[in-house]
C-alpha atoms as a PDB file:
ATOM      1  CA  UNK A   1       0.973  33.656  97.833  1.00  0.00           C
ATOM      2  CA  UNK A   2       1.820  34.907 101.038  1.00  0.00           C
ATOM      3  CA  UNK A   3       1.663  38.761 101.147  1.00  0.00           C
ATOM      4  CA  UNK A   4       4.847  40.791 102.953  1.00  0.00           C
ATOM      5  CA  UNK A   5       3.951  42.799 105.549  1.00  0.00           C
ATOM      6  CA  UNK A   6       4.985  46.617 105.028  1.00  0.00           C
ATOM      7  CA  UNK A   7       7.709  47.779 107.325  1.00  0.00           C
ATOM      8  CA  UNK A   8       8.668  51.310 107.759  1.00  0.00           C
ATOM      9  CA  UNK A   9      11.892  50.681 109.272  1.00  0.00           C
ATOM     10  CA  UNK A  10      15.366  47.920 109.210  1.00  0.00           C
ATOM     11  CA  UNK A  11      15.816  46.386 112.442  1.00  0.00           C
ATOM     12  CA  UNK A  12      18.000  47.528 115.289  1.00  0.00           C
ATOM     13  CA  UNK A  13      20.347  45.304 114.699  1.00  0.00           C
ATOM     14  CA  UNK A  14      20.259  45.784 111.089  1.00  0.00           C
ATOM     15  CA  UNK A  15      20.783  49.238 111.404  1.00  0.00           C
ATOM     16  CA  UNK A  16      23.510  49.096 113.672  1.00  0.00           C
ATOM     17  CA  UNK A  17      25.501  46.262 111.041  1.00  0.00           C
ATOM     18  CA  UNK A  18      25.343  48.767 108.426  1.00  0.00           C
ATOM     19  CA  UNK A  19      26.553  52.214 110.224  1.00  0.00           C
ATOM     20  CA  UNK A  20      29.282  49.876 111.822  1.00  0.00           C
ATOM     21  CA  UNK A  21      30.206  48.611 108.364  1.00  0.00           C
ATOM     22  CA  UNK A  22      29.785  52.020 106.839  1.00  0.00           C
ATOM     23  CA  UNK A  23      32.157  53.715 109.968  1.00  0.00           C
ATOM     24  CA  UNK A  24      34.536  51.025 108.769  1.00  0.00           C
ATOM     25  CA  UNK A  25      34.183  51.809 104.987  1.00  0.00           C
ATOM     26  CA  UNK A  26      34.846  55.357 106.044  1.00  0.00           C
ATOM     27  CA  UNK A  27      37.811  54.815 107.862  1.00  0.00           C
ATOM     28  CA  UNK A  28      39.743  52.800 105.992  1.00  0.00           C
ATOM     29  CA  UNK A  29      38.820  55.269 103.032  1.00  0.00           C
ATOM     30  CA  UNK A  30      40.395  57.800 105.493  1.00  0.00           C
ATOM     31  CA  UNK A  31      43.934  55.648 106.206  1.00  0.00           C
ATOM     32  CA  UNK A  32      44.150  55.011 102.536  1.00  0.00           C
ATOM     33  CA  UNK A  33      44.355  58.575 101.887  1.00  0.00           C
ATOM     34  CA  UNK A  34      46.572  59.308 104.829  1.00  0.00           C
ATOM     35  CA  UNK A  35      48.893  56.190 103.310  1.00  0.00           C
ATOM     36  CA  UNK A  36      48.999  58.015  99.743  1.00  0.00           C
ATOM     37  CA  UNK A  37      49.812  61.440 101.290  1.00  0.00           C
ATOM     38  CA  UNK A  38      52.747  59.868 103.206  1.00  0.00           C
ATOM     39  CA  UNK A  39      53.646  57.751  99.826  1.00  0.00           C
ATOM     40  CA  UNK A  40      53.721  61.121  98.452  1.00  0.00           C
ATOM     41  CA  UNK A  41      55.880  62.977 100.719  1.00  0.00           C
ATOM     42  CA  UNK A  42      58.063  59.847 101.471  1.00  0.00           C
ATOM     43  CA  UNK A  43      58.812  59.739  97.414  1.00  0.00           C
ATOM     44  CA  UNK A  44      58.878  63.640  97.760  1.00  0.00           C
ATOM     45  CA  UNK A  45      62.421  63.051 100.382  1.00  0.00           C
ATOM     46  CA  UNK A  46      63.751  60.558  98.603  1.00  0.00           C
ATOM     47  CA  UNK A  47      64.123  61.786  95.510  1.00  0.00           C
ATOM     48  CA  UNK A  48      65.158  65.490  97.056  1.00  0.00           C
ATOM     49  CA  UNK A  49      68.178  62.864  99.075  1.00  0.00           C
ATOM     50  CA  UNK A  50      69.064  61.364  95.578  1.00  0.00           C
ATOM     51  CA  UNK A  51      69.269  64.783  94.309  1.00  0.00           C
ATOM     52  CA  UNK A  52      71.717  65.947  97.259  1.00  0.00           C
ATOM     53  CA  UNK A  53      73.581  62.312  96.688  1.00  0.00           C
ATOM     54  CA  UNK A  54      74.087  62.812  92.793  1.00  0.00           C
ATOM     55  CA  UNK A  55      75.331  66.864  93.726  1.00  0.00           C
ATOM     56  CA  UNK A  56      77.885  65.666  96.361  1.00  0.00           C
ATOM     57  CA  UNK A  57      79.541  63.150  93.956  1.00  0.00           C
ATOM     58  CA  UNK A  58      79.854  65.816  91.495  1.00  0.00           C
ATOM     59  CA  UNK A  59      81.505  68.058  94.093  1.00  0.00           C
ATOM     60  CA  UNK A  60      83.816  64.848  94.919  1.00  0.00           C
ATOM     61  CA  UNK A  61      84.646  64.108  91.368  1.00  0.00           C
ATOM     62  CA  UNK A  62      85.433  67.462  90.976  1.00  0.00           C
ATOM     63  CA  UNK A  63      87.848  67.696  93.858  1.00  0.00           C
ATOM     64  CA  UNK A  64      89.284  63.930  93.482  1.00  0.00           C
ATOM     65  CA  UNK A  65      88.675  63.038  89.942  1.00  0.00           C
ATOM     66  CA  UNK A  66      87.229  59.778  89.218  1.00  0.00           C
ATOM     67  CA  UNK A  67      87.827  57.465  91.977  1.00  0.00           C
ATOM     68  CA  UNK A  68      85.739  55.267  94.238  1.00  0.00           C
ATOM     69  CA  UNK A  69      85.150  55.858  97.441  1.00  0.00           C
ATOM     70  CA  UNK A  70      85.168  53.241 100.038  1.00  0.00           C
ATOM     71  CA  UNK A  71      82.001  54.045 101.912  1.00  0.00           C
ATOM     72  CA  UNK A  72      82.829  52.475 104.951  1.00  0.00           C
ATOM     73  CA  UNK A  73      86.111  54.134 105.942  1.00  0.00           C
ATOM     74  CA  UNK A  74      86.841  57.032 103.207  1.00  0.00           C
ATOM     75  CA  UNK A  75      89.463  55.473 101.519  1.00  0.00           C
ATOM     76  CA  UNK A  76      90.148  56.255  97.724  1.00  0.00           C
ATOM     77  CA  UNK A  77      90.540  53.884  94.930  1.00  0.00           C
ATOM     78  CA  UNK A  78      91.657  55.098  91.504  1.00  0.00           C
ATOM     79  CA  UNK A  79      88.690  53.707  89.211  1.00  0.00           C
ATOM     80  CA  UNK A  80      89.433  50.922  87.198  1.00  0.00           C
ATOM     81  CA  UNK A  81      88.022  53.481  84.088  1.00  0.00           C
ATOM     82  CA  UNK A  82      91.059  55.626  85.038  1.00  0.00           C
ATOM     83  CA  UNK A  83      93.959  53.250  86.226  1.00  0.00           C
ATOM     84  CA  UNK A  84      95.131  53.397  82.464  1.00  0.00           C
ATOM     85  CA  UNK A  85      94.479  49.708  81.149  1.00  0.00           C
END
């Protein structure tokens, strides 16, 4: 049986495949948070716009009753709920 000759050290090149990999590791680690973060705040905005969304309806329905609103060019449609059929 062949005996293995004691090394205190990797290789260079070893060495430098595993920082590289581990620099990698590490920043990918570091966009993944950054990704989460902006996940965060982006469902943060959107459900603060839905909020604001839900609150100008009310303020609509409140001054035009319950109609629908053409988005496109304002125009007001008694709802069918309303139309009395």
């Amino acid at each position: 049986m062949a005996t293995k000759e004691k090394v205190n050290k990797i290789k260079e090149e070893e060495l430098k495949e595993v920082q590289e990999l581990t620099a990698h590791a590490n920043t990918l680690a570091m966009q993944i948070g950054s990704l989460q973060i902006q996940t965060s705040n982006l469902i943060k905005t959107f459900n603060e716009n839905d909020a604001k969304i839900v609150e100008v309806k009310n303020n609509l329905q409140k001054t035009y009753g319950e109609v629908t609103i053409d988005l496109n060019d304002g125009s007001i449609k008694e709802s069918v709920e309303n139309d009395g059929k």
